[in-house]
C-alpha atoms as a PDB file:
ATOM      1  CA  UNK A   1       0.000   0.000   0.000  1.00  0.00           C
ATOM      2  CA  UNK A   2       1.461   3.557  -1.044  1.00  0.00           C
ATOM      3  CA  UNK A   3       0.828   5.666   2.143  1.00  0.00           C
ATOM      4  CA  UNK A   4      -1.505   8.380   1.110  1.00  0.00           C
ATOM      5  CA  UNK A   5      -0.385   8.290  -2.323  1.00  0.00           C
ATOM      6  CA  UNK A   6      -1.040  11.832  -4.509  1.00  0.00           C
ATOM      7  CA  UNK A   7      -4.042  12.242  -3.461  1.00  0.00           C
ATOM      8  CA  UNK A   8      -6.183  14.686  -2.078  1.00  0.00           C
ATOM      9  CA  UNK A   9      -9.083  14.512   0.187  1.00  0.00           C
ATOM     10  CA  UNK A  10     -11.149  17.131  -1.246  1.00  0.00           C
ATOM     11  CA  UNK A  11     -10.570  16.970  -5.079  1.00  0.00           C
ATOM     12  CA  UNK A  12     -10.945  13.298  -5.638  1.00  0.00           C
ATOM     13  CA  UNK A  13     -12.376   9.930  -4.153  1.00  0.00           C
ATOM     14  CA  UNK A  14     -10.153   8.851  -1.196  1.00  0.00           C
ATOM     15  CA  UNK A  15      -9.451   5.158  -1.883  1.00  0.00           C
ATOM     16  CA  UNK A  16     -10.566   2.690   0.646  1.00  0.00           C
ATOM     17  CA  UNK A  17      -6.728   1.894   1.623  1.00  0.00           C
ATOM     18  CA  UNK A  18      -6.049   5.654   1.879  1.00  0.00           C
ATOM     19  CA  UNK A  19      -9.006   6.382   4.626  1.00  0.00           C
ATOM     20  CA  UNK A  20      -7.863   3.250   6.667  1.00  0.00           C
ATOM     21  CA  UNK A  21      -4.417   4.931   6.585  1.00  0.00           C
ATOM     22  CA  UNK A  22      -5.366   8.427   7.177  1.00  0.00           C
ATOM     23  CA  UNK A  23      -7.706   7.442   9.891  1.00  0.00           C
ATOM     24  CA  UNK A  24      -4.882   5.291  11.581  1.00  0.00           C
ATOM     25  CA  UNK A  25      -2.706   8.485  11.604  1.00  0.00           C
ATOM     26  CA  UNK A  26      -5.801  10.576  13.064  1.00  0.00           C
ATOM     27  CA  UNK A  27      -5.910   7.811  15.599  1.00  0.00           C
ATOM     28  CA  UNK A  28      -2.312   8.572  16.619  1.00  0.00           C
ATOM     29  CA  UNK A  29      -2.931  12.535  16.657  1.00  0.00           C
ATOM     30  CA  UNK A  30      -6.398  12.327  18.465  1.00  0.00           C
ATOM     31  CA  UNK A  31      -4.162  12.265  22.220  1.00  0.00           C
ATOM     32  CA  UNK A  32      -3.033  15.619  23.681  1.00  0.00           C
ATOM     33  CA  UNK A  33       0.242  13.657  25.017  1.00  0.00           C
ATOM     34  CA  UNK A  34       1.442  12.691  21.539  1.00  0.00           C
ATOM     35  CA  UNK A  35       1.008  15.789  20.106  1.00  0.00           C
ATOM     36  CA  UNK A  36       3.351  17.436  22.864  1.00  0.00           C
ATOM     37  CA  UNK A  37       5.618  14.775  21.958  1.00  0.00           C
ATOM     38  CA  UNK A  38       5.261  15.907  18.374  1.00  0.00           C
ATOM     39  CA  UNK A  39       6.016  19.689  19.314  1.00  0.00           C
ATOM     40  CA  UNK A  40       9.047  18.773  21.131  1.00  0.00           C
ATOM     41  CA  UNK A  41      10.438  16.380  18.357  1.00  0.00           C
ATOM     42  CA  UNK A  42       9.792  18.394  15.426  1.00  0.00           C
ATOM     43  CA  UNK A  43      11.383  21.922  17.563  1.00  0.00           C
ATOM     44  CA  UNK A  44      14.415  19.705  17.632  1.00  0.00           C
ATOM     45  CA  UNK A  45      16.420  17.609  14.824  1.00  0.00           C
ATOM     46  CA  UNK A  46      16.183  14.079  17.032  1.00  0.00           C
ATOM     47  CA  UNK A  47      15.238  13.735  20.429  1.00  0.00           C
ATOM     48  CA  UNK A  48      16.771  10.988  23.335  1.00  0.00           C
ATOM     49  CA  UNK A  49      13.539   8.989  24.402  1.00  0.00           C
ATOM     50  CA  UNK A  50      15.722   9.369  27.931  1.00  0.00           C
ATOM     51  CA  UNK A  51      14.474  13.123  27.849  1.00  0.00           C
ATOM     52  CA  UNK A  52      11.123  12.897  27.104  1.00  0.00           C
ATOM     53  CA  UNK A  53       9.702  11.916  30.084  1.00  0.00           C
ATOM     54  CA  UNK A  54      10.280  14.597  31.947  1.00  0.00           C
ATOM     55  CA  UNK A  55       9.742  17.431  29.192  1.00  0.00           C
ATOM     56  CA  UNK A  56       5.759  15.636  29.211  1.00  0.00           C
ATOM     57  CA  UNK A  57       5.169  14.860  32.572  1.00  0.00           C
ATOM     58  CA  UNK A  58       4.371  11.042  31.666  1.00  0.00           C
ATOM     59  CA  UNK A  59       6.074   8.120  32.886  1.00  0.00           C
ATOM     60  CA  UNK A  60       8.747   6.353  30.769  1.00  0.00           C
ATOM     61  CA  UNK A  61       6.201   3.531  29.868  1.00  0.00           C
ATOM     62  CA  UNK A  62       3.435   5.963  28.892  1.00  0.00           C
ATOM     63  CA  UNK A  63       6.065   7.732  26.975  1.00  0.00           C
ATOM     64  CA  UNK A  64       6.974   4.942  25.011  1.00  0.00           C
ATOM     65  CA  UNK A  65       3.567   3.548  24.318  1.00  0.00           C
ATOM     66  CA  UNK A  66       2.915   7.160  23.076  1.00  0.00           C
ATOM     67  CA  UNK A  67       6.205   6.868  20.627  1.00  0.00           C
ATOM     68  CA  UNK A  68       5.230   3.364  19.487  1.00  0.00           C
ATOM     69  CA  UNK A  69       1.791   4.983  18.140  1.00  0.00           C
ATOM     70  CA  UNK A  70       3.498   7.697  16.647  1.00  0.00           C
ATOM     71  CA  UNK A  71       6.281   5.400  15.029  1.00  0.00           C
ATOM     72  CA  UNK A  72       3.725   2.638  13.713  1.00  0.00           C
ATOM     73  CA  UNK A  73       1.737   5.787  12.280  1.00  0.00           C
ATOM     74  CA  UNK A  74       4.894   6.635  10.523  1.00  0.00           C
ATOM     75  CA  UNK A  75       4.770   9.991  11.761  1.00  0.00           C
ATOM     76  CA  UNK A  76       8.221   9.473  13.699  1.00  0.00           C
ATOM     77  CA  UNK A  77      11.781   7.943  12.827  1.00  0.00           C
ATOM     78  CA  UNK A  78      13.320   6.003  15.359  1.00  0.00           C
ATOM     79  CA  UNK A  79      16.912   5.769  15.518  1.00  0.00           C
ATOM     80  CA  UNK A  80      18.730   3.297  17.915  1.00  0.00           C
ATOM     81  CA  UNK A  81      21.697   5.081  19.183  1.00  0.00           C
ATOM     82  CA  UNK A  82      23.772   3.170  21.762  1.00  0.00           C
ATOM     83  CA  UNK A  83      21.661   2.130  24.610  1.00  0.00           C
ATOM     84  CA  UNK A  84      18.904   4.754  23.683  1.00  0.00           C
ATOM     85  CA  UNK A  85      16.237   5.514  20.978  1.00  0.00           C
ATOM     86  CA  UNK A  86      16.435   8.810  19.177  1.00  0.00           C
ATOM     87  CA  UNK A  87      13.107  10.124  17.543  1.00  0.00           C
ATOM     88  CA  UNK A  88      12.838  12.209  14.807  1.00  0.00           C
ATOM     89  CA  UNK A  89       9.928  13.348  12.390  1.00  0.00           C
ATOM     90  CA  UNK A  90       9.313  11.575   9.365  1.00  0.00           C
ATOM     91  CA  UNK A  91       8.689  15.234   6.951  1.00  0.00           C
ATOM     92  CA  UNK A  92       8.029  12.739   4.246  1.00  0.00           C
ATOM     93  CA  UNK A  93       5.242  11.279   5.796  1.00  0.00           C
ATOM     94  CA  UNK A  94       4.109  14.638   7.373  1.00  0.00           C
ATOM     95  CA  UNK A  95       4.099  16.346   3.821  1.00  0.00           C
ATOM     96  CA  UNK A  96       1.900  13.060   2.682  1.00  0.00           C
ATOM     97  CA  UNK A  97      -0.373  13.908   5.460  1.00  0.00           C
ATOM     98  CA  UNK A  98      -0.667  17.775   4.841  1.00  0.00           C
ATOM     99  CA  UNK A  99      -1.082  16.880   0.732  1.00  0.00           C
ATOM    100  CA  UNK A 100      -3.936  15.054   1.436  1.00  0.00           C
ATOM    101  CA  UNK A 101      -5.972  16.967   3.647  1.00  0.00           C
ATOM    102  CA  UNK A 102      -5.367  20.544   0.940  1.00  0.00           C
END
């Protein structure tokens, strides 16, 4: 399946795999929590998962469930660095995203 491929969601017919894949990504937007996450990420080039916590005020495991989502939505890169996770946007699959809903 091409994520979200060229098209747009209010000039043509969204393809069945398209909605299942946008609404998946609105699934991993829809949580106040992920969307700090987001902010913080995308301010920054790659972000430690080891400094997260704190900057959200969530636990480590609510933290990483949160960056699971966000990963399996393919809206963030993880990078294993050492010991720790780096995350870092995916602006290819946030452009997708912002085509298709212009």
């Amino acid at each position: 399946m091409d994520p979200l491929c060229g098209t747009s969601l209010f000039t043509e017919l969204l393809a069945e795999d398209d909605a299942i894949d946008l609404a998946g990504v609105g699934k991993a937007l829809a949580d106040p929590a992920r969307l700090r996450l987001l902010s913080i990420i995308g301010a920054s080039s790659a972000v430690c998962a080891c400094d997260l916590p704190a900057l959200v005020g969530r636990s480590q495991p609510t933290v990483s469930h949160h960056l699971s989502q966000l990963v399996h939505a393919g809206i963030l890169n993880r990078e294993q660095r050492g010991q720790w996770a780096w995350f870092l946007l995916n602006r290819t699959r946030i452009d997708e995203i912002r085509a298709i809903l212009v």
